[in-house]
Protein backbone atom coordinates (compact mmCIF):
# COMPACT_ATOMS: atom_id res chain seq x y z
CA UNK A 1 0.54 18.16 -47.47
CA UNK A 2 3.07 18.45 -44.39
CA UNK A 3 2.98 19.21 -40.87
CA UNK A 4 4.55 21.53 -39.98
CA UNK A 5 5.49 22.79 -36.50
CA UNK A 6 6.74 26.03 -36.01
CA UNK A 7 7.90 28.38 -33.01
CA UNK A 8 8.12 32.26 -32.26
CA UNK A 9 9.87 33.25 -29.44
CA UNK A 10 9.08 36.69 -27.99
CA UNK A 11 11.05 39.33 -29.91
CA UNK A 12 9.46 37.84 -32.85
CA UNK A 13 6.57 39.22 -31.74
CA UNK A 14 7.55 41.88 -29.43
CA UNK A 15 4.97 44.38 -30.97
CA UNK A 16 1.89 44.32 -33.19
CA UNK A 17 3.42 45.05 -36.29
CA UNK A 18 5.46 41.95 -35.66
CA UNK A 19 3.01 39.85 -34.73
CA UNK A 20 1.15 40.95 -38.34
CA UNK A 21 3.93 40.29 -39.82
CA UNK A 22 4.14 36.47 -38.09
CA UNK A 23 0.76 35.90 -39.28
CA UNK A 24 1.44 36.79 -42.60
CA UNK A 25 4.14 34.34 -42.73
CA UNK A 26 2.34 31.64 -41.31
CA UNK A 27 -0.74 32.28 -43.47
CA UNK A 28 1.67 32.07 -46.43
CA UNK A 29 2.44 28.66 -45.25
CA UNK A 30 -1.00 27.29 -44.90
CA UNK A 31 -1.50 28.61 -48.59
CA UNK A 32 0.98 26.37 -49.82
CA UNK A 33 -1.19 23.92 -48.16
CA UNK A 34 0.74 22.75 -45.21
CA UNK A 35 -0.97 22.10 -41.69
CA UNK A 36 -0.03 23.89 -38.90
CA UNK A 37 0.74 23.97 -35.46
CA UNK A 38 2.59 27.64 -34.46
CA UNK A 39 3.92 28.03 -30.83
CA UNK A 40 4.44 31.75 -29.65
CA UNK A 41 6.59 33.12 -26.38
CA UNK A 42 5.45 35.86 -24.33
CA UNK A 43 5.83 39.61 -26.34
CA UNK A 44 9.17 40.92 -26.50
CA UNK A 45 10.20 41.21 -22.39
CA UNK A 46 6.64 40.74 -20.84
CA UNK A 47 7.83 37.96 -18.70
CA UNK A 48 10.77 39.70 -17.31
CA UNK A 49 7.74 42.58 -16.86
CA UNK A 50 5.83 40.11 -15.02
CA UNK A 51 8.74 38.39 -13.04
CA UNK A 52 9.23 42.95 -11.82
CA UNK A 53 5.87 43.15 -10.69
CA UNK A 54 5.95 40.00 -8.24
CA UNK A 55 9.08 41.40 -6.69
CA UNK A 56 7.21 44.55 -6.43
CA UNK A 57 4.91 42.41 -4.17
CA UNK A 58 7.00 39.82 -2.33
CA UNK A 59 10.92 38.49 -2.57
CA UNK A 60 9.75 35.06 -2.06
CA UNK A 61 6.65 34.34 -4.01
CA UNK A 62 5.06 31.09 -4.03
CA UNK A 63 6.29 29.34 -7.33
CA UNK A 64 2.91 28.06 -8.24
CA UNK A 65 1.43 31.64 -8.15
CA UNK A 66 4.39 32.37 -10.25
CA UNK A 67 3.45 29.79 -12.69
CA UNK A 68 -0.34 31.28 -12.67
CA UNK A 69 1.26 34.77 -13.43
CA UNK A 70 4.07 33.60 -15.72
CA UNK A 71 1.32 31.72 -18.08
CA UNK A 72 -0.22 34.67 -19.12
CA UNK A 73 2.21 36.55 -21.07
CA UNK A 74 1.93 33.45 -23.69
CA UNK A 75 -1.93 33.84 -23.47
CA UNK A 76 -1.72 37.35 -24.53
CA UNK A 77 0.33 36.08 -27.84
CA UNK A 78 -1.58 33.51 -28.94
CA UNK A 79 -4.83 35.25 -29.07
CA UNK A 80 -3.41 38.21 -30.98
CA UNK A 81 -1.67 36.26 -33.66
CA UNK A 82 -5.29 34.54 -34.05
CA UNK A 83 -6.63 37.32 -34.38
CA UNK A 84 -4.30 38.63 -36.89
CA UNK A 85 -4.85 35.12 -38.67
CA UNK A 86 -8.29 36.11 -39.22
CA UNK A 87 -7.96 39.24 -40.51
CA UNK A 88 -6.06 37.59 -42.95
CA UNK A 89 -8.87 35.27 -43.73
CA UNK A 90 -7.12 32.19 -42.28
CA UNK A 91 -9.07 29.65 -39.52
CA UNK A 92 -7.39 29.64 -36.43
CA UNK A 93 -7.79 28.37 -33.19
CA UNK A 94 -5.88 29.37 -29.69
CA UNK A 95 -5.00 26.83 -27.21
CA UNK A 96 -3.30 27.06 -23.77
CA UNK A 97 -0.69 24.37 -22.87
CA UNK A 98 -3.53 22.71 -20.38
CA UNK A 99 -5.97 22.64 -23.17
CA UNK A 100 -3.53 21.11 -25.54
CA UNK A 101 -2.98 18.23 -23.38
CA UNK A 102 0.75 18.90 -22.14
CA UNK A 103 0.99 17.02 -18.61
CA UNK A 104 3.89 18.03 -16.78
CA UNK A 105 5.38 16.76 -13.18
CA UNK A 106 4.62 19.19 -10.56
CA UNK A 107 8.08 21.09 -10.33
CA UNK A 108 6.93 24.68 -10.88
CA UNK A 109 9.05 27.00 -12.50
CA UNK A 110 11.34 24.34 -13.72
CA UNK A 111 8.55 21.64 -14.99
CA UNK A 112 9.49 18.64 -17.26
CA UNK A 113 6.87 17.82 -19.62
CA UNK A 114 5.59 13.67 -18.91
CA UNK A 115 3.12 13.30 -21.89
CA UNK A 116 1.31 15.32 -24.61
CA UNK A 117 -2.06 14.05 -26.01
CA UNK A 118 -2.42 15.12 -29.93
CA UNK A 119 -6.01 14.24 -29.92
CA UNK A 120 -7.21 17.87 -29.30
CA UNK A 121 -4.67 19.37 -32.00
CA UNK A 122 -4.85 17.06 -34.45
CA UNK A 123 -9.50 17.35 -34.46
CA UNK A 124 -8.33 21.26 -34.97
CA UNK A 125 -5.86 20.56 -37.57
CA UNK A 126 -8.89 18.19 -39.44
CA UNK A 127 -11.50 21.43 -38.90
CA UNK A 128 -9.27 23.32 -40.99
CA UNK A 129 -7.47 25.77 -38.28
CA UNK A 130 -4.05 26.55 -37.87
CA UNK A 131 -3.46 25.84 -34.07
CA UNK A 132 -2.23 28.51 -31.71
CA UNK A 133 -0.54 27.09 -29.04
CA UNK A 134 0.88 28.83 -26.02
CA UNK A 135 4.72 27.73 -25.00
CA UNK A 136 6.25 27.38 -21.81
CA UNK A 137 3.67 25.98 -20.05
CA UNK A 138 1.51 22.87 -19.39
CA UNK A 139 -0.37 21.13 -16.64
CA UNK A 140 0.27 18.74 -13.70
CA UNK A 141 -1.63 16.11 -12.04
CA UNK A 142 -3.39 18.27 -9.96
CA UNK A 143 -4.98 20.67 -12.95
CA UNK A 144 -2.76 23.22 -11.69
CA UNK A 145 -0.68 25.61 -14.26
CA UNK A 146 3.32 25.09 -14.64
CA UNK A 147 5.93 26.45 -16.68
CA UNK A 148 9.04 24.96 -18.18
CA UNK A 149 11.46 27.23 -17.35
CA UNK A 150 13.84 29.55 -19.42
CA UNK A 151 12.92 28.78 -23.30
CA UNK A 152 10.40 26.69 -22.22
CA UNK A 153 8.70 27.69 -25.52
CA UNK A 154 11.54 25.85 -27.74
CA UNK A 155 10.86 22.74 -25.56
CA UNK A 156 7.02 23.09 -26.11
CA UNK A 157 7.68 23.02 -30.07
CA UNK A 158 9.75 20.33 -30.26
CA UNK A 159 7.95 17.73 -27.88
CA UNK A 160 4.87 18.73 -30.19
CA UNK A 161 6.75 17.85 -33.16
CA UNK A 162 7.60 14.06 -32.05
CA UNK A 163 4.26 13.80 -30.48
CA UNK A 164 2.69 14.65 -33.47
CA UNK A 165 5.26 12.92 -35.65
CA UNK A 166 5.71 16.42 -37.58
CA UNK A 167 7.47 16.69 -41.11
CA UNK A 168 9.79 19.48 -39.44
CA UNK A 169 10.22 21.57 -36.66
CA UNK A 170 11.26 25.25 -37.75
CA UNK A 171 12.53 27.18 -34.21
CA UNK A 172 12.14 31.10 -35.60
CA UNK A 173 14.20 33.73 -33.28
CA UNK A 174 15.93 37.47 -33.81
CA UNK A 175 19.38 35.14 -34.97
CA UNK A 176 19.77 33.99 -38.12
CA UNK A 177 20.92 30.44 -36.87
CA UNK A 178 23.42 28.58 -34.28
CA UNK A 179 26.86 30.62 -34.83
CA UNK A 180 30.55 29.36 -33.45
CA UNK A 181 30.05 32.15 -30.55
CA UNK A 182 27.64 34.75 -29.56
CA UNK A 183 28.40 37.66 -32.67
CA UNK A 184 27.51 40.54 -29.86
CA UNK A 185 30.67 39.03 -28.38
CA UNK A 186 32.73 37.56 -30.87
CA UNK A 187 32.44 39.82 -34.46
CA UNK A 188 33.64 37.20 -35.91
CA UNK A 189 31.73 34.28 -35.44
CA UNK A 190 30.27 32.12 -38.22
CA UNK A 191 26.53 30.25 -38.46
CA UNK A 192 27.13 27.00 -38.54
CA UNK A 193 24.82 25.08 -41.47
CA UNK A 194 24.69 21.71 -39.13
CA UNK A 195 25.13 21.13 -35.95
CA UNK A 196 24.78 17.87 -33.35
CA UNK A 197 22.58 17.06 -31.07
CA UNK A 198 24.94 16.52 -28.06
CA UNK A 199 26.79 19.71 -29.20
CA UNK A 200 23.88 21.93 -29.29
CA UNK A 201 22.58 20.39 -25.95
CA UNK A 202 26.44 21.39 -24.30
CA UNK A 203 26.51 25.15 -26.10
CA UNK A 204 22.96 25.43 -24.77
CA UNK A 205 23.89 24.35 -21.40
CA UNK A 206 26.87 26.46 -21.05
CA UNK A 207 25.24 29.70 -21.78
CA UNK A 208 24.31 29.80 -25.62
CA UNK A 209 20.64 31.08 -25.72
CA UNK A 210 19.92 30.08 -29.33
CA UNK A 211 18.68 26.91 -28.14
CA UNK A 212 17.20 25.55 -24.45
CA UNK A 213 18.62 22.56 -23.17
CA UNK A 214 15.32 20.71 -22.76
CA UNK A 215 14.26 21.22 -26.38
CA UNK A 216 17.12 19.54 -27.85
CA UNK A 217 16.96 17.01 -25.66
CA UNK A 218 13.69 16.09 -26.97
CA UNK A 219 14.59 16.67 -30.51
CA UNK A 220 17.23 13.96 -29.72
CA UNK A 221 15.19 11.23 -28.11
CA UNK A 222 12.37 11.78 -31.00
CA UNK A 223 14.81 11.76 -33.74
CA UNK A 224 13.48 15.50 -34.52
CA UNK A 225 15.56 17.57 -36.84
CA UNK A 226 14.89 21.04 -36.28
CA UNK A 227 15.35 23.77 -38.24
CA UNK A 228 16.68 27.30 -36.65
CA UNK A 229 16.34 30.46 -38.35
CA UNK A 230 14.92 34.08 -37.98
CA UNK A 231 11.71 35.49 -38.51
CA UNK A 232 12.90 38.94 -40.01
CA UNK A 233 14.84 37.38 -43.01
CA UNK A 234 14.23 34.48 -45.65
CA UNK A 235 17.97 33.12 -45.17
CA UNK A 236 18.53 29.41 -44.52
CA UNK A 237 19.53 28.86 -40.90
CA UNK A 238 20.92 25.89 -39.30
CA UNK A 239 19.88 22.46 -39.11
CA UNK A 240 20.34 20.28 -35.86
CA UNK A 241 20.55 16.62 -36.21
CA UNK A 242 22.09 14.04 -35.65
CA UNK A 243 26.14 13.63 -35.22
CA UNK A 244 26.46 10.53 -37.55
CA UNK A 245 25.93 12.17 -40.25
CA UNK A 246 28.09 14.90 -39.48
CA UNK A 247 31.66 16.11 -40.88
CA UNK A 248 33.35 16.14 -37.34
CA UNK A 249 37.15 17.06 -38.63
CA UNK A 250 37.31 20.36 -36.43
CA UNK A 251 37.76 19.30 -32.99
CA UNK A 252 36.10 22.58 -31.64
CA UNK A 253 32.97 23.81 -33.17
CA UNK A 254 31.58 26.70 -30.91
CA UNK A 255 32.61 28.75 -28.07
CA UNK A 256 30.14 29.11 -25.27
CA UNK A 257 29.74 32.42 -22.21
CA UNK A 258 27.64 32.04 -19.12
CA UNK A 259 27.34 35.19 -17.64
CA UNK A 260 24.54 33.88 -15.51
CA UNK A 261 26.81 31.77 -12.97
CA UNK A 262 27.64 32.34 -8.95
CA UNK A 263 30.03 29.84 -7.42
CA UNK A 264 29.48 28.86 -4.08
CA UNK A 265 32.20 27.30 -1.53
CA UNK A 266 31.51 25.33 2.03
CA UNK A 267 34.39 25.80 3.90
CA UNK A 268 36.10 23.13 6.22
CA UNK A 269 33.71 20.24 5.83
CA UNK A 270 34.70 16.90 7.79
CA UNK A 271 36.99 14.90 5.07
CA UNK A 272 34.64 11.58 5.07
CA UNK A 273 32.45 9.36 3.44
CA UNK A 274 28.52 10.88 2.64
CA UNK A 275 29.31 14.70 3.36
CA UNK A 276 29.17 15.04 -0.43
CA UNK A 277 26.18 13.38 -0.33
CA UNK A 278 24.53 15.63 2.57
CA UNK A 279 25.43 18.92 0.92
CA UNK A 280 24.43 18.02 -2.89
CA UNK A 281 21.08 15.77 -1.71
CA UNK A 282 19.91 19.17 -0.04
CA UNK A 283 20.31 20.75 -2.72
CA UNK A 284 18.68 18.44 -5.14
CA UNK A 285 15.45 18.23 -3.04
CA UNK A 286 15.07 21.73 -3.74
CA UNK A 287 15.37 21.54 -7.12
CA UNK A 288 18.74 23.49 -7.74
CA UNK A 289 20.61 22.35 -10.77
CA UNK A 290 24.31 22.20 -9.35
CA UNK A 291 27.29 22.64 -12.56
CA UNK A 292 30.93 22.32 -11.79
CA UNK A 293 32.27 20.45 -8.33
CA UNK A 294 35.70 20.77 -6.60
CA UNK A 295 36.62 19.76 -3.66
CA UNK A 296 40.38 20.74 -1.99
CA UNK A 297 42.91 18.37 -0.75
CA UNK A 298 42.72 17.62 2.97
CA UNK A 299 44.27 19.48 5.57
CA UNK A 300 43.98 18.55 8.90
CA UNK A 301 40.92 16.39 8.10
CA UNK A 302 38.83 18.91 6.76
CA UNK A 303 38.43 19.80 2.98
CA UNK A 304 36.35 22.88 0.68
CA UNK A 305 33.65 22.08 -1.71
CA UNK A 306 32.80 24.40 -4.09
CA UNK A 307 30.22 24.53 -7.00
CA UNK A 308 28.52 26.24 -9.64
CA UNK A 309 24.61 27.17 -9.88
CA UNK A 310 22.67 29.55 -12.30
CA UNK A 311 22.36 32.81 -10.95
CA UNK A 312 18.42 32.13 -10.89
CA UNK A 313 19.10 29.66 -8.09
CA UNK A 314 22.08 31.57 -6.17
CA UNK A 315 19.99 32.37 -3.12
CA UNK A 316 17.86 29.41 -3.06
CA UNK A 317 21.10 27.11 -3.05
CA UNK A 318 23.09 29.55 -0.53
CA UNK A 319 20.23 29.11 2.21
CA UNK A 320 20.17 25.48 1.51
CA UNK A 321 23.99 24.98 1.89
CA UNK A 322 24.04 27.11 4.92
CA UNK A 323 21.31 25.03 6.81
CA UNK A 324 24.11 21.76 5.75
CA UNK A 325 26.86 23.69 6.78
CA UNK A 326 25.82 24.70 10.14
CA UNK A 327 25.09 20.88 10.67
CA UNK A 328 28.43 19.75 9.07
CA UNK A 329 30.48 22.59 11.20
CA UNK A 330 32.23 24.02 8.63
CA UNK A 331 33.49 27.30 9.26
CA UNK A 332 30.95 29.26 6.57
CA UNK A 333 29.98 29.90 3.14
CA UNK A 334 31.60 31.95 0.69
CA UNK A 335 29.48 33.00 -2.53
CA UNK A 336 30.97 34.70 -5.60
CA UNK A 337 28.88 36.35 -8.15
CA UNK A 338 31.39 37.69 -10.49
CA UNK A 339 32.43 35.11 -12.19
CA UNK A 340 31.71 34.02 -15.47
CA UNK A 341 31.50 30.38 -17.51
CA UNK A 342 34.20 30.21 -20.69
CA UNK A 343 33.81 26.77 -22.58
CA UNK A 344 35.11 25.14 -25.85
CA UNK A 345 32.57 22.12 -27.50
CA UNK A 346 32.97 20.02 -30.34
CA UNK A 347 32.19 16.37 -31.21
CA UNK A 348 35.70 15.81 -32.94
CA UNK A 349 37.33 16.69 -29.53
CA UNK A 350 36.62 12.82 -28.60
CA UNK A 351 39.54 11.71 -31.22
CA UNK A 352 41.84 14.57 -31.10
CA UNK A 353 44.01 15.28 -28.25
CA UNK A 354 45.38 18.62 -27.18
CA UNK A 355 42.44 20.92 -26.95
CA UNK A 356 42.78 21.03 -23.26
CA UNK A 357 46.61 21.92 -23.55
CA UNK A 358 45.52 24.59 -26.66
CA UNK A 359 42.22 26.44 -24.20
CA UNK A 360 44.54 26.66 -21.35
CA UNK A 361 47.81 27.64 -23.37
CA UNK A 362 45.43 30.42 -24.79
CA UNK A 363 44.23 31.46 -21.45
CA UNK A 364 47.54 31.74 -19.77
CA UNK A 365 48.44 34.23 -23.34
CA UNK A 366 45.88 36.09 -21.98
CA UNK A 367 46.39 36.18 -18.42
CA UNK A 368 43.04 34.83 -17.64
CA UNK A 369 43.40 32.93 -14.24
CA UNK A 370 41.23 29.80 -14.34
CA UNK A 371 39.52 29.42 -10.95
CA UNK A 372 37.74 25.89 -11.98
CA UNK A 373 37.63 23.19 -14.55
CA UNK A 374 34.74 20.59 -15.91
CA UNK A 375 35.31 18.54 -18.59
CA UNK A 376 32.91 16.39 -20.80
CA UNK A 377 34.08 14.17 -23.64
CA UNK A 378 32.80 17.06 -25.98
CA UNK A 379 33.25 20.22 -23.91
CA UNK A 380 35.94 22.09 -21.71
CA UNK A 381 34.55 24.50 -19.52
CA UNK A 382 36.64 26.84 -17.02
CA UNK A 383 35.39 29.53 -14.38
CA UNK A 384 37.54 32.78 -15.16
CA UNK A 385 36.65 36.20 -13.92
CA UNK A 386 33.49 37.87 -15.12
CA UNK A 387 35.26 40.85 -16.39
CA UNK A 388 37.51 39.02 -18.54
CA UNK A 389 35.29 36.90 -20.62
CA UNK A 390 34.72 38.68 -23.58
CA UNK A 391 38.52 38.71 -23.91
CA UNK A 392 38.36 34.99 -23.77
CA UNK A 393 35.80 34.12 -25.88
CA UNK A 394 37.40 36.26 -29.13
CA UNK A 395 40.93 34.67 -28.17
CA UNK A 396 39.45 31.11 -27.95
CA UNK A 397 37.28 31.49 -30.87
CA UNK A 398 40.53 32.93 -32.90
CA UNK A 399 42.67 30.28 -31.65
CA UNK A 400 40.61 27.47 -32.79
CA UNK A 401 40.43 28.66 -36.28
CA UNK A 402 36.74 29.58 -35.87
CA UNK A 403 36.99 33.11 -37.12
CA UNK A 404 35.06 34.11 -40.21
């Protein structure tokens, strides 16, 4: 008998019908006499629903009310696909993330789970029940509700599979795996039967929404190969694991869009030691994830720093930075929102040269103006104009021999 841990994320179970028809794929699992533990997202767009309605109320809502509102949409989920369970004579149990045991730090909205206690799941497992258990969200010190952030519900999974040293970790979406490039973008693109940690972790970073960051992250640390795939089919999907055992003879693997980026600039900063310290320690106290840094030449002892931030965090991090910039003296702050994240990763990048020279080459074929650069020893990332990133992801994905 295995254990099996398995996730549905919320257009998997956007309606009732779907959610019957989650429940009768799970039930056909516990038939074959596996345990287990299912985690469910929110119903089709109930958070963004949810996230409407507070605006509707207040632009600046307290994040731990926005954690208490948040949490629900995975409530509603879990008790209907028990429900559905039972009607299809299975034992199930629901369980919220505070009830499982997942203790979190207190960073709302953007929580990072500390430890998970598989006492409670595993005496539910024992009774017989296939556990229920709401994603995105856990518990701090304090007993109060917090959520994990943007596929949170992928992270939930997979730090329940190490915990509970599952047999595999099946991540079920509306895709039928990891592909070279997003196919509403690129027609082209192919799934990809393996795939890395570390390159999963930089495609999910730069904009890829098969996977979030966090998840994978765990995955790595717990040595938990995961298995992504969709709930509407029966096709294999793909397989993250480990990069040792990996065939790494294409230097590029995936293409990667971010759509979801604002660069900000502080202009005319004093050009001395600690300024970059002032304006990025500001930011990091409120919890604002910062991306790609540049800062100008000197002229005249003063110098620009610009950087990159989700668009989630754009006017968070532009009232931080222009609180340091009045105390600096620089001369303002500039924000652009259209602008868009284009980015080449692959492990086999590390050993072969020229992938810079072939992304920029392809760019310049293009006449896509690069406006930053951030480089990793497995990804190349550049900040291009918004409108022209579709162009650039099919020419990239072409010119690295990635096309189907």
């Amino acid at each position: 008998m295995a254990l099996i841990v398995q996730k549905y994320g919320g257009s998997s179970v956007a309606t009732p019908e779907r959610l019957k028809r989650v429940a009768g794929r799970v039930a056909e699992n516990r038939r074959q006499g596996n345990d287990l533990v299912v985690v469910v997202s929110a119903m089709g767009d109930t958070t963004d629903e949810l996230l409407d309605l507070a605006r509707q109320i207040t632009n600046r809502p307290s994040a731990r009310e926005m954690d208490m509102l948040l949490s629900t949409g995975e409530q509603v989920s879990i008790a209907l696909l028990a429900m559905a369970l039972h009607e299809l004579g299975q034992k199930a149990v629901s369980l919220t993330g505070s009830q499982v045991g997942i203790l979190t730090d207190d960073v709302h909205r953007k929580a990072r789970i500390a430890q998970i206690s598989s006492d409670r799941i595993r005496a539910e497992l024992a009774a017989g029940n296939i556990v229920i258990v709401a994603g995105f969200q856990g518990m701090d010190q304090n007993n109060d509700i917090t959520t994990l952030g943007r596929g949170g519900s992928d992270t939930t999974a997979v730090a329940l599979a190490g915990a509970l040293e599952a047999d595999s970790c099946e991540i079920y979406t509306d895709v039928d795996g990891v592909y070279t490039a997003d196919p509403r973008v690129v027609p082209k693109a192919r799934k990809l039967e393996f795939i890395s940690y570390d390159e999963i972790m930089e495609m999910a970073s730069l904009g890829a929404q098969v996977m979030q960051l966090r998840s994978v992250e765990h995955g790595k640390v717990h040595g938990v190969e995961i298995h992504v795939r969709s709930s509407f089919n029966r096709n294999p999907g793909t397989i993250i694991r480990e990069v040792k055992e990996m065939n790494n003879h294409r230097p590029v693997i995936g293409v990667a869009q971010d759509l979801q980026t604002a660069k900000l600039s502080i202009l005319d900063v004093p050009d001395q030691p600690g300024i970059a310290y002032q304006v990025f320690s500001a930011l990091a106290k409120e919890a604002v994830n910062v991306d790609m840094i540049i800062q100008t030449a000197p002229r005249n002892g003063k110098a620009d720093i610009s950087f990159t931030v989700h668009e989630d965090d754009r006017e968070r991090a532009q009232a931080v930075v222009g609180e340091v910039a009045k105390k600096l003296d620089a001369s303002g702050v500039i924000c652009n929102e259209g602008v868009a994240k284009i980015s080449v990763v692959g492990a086999g990048m590390t050993s072969q040269p020229g992938v810079a020279a072939t992304m920029f080459g392809c760019l310049a074929k293009h006449g896509i103006n690069i406006d930053m650069i951030g480089c990793s020893e497995i990804k190349i990332s550049c900040i291009i104009r918004a409108d022209q990133v579709k162009e650039a992801a099919q020419a990239l994905h072409t010119d690295f021999g990635l096309d189907a």
